[in-house]
N, C-alpha and C. Protein backbone atom coordinates (compact mmCIF):
# COMPACT_ATOMS: atom_id res chain seq x y z
N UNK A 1 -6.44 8.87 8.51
CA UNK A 1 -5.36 9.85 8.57
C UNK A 1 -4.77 10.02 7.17
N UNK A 2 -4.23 11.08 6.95
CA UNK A 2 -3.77 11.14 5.72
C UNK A 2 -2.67 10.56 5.67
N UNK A 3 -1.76 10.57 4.32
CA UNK A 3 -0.65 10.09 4.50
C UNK A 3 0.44 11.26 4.34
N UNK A 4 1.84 11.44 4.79
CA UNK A 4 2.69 11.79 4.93
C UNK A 4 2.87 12.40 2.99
N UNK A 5 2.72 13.76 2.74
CA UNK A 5 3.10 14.13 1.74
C UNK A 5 5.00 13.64 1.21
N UNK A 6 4.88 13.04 0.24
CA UNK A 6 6.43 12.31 -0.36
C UNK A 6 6.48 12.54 -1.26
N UNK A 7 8.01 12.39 -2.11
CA UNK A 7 8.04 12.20 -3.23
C UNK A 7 7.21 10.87 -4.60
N UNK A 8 7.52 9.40 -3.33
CA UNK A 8 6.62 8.38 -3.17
C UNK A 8 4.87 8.62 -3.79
N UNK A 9 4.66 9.69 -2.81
CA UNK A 9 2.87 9.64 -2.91
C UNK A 9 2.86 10.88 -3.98
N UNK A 10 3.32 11.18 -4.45
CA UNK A 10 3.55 12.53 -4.89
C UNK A 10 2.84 12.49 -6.80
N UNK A 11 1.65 13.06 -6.92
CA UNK A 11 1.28 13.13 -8.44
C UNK A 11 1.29 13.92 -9.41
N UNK A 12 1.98 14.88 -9.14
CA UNK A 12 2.32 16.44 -9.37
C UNK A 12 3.55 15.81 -10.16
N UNK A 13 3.25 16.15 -11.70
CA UNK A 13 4.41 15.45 -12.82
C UNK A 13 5.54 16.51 -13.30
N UNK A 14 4.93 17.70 -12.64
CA UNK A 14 6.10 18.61 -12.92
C UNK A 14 6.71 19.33 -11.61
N UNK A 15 6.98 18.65 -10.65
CA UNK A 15 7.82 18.61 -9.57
C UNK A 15 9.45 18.53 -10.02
N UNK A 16 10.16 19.87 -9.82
CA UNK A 16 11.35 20.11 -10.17
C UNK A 16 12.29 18.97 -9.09
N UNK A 17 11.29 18.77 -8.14
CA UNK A 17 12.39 17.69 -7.08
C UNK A 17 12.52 16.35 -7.77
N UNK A 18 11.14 16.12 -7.85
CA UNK A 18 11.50 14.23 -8.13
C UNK A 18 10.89 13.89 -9.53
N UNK A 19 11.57 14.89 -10.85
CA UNK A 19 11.13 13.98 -12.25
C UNK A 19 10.96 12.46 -12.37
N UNK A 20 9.79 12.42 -13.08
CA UNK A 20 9.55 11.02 -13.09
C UNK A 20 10.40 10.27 -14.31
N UNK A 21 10.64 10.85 -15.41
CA UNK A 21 11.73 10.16 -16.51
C UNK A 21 12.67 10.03 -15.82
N UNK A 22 12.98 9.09 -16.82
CA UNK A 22 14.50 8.29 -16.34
C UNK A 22 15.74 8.48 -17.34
N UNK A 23 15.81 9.22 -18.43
CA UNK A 23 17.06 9.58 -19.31
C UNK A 23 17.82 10.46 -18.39
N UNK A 24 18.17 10.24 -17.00
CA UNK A 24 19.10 10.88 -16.35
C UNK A 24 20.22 10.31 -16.16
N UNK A 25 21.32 10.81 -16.03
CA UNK A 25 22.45 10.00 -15.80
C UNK A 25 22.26 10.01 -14.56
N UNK A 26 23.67 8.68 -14.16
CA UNK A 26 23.16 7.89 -13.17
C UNK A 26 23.64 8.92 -11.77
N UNK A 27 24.32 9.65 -11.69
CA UNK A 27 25.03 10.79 -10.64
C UNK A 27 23.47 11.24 -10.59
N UNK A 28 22.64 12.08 -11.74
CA UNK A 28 21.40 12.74 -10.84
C UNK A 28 19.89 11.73 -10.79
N UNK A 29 20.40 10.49 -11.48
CA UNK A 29 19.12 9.48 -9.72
C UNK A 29 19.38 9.50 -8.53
N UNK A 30 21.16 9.01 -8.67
CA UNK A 30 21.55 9.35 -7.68
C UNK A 30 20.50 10.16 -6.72
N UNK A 31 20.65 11.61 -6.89
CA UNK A 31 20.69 12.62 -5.96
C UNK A 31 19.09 12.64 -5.72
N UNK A 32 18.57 12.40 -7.15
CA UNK A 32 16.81 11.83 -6.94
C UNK A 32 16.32 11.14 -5.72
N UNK A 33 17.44 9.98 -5.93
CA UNK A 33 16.71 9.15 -5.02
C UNK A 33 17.28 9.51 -3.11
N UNK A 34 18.17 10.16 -3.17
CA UNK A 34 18.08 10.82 -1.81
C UNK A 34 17.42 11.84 -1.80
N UNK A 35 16.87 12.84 -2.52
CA UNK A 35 16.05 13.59 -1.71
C UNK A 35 14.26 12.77 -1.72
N UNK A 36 14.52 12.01 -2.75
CA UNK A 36 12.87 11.16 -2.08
C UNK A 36 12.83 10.14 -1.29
N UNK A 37 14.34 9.98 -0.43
CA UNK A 37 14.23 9.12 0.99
C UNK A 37 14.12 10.10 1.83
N UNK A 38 14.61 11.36 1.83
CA UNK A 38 14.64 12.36 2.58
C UNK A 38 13.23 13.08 3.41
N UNK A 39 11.88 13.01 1.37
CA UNK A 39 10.93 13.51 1.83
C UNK A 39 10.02 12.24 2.67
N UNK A 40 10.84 11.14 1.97
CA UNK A 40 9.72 10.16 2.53
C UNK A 40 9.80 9.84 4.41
N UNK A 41 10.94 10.89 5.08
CA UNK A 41 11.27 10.48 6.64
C UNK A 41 10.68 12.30 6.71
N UNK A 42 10.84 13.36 5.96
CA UNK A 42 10.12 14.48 6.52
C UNK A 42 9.47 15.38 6.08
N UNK A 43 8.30 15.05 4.51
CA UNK A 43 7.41 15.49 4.41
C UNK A 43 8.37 16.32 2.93
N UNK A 44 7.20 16.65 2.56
CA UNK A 44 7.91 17.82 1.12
C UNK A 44 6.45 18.43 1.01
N UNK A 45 6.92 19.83 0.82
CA UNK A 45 5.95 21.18 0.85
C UNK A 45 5.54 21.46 -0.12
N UNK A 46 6.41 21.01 -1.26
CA UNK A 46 5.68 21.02 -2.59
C UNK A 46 5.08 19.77 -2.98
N UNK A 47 4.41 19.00 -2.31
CA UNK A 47 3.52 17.94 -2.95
C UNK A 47 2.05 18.64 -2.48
N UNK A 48 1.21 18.27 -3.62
CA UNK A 48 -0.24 19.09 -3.45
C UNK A 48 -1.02 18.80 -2.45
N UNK A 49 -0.86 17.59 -1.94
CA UNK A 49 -1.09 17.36 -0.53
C UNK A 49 -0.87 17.91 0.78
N UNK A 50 0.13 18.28 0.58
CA UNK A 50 1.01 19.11 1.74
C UNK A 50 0.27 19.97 3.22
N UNK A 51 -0.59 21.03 2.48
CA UNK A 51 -1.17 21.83 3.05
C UNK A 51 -2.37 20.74 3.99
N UNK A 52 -3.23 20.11 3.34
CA UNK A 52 -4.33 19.28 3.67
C UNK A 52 -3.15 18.22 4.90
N UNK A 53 -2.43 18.23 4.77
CA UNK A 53 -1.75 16.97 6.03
C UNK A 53 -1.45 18.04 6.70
N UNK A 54 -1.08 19.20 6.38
CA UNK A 54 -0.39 20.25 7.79
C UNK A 54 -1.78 20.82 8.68
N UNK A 55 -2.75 20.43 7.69
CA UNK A 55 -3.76 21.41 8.09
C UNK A 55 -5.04 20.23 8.79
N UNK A 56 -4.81 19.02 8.82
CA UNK A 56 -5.39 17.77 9.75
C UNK A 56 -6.20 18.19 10.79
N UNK A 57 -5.24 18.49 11.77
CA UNK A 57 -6.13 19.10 13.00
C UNK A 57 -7.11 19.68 13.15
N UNK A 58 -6.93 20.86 12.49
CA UNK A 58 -7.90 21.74 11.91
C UNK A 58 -8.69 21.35 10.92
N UNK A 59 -8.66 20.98 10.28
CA UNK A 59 -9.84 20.14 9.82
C UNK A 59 -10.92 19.07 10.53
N UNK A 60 -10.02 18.14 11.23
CA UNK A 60 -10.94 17.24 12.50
C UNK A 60 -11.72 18.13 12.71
N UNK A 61 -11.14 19.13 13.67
CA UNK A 61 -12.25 19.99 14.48
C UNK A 61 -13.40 20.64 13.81
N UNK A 62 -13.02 21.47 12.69
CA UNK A 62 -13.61 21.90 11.56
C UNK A 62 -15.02 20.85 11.45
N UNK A 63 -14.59 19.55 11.29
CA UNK A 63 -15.54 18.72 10.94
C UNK A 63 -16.62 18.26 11.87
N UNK A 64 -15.61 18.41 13.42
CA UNK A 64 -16.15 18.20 14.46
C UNK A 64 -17.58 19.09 14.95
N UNK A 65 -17.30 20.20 14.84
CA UNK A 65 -17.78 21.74 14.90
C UNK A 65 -19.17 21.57 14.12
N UNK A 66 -19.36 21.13 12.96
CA UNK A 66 -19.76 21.15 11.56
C UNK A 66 -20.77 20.10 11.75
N UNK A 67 -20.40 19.03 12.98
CA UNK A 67 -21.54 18.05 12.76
C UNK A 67 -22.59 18.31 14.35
N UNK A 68 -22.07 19.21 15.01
CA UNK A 68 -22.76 19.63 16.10
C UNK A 68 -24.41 20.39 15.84
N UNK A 69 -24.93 20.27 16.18
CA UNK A 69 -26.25 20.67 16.37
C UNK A 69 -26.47 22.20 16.23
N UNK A 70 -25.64 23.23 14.85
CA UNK A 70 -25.10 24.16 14.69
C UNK A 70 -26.27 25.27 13.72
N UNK A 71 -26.53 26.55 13.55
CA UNK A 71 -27.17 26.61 12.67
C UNK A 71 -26.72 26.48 10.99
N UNK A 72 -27.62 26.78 9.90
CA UNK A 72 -27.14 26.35 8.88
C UNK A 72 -26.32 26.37 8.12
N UNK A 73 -26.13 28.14 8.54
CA UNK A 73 -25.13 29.33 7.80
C UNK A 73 -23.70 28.74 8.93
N UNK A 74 -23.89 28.83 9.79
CA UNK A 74 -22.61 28.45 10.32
C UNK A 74 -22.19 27.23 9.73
N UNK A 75 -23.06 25.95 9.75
CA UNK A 75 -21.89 24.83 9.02
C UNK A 75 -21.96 25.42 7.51
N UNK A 76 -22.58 25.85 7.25
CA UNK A 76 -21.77 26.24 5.53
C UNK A 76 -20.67 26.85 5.51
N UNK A 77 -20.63 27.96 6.67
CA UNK A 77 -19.38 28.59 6.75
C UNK A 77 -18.11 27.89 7.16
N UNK A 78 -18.38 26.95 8.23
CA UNK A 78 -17.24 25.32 8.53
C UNK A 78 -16.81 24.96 7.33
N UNK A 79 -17.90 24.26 6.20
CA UNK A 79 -17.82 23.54 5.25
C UNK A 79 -16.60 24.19 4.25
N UNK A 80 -17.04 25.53 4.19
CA UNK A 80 -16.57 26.67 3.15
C UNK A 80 -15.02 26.57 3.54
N UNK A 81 -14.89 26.73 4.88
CA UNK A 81 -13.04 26.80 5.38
C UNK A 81 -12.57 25.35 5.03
N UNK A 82 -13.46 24.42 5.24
CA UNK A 82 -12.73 22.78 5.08
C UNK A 82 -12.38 22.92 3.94
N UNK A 83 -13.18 23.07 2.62
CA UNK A 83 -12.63 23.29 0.80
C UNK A 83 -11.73 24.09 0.84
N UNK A 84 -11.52 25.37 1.75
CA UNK A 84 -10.81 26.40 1.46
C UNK A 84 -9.07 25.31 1.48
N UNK A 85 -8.98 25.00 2.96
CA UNK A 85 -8.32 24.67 3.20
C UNK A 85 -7.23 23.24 2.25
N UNK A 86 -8.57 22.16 2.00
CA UNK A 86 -8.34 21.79 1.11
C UNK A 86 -8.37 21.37 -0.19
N UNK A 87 -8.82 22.73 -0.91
CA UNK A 87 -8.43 22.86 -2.20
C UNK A 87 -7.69 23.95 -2.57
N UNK A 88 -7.39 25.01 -1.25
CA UNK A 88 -6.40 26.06 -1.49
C UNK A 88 -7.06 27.36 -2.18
N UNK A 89 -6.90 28.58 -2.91
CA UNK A 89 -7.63 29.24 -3.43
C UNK A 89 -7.18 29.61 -4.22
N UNK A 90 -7.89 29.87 -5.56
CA UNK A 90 -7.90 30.17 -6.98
C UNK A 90 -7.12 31.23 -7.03
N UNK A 91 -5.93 31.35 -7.78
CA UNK A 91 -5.16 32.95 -8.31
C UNK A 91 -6.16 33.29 -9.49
């Protein structure tokens, strides 16, 4: 299972939520460190993970689908939505 997108799991260094330097005064760790208890009980939408944990289910099945006795073009086309899904798509 994946894990719960957080500030915690979070590798994305230019996340306006949870800077990783520390020359902050102590009022905005403060506020740092509640919103990364916050994401760590309900998820944060901007960690690059995000989509790939919302999108789980659908993927199982995806995968499920994909290992069935299917023709070729169809699991490529499975395969194709699983990357889509999680790697998102190129602007």
């Amino acid at each position: 299972m994946i894990e719960k997108p957080n500030c915690l799991t979070c590798l994305n260094d230019d996340c306006p939520i949870h800077p990783n330097e520390l020359p902050f005064p102590i009022e905005v760790r403060y506020e740092i460190n509640i919103i990364r208890d916050h994401t760590k009980e309900m998820g944060c939408f901007s960690h690059p993970g995000a989509r790939e944990y919302l999108m789980a289910p659908v993927i199982a099945e995806l995968e499920r689908l994909s290992k069935q006795n299917v023709g070729t073009q169809y699991r490529y086309a499975l395969e194709e939505a699983i990357a889509l899904i999680r790697d998102g798509v190129e602007k």
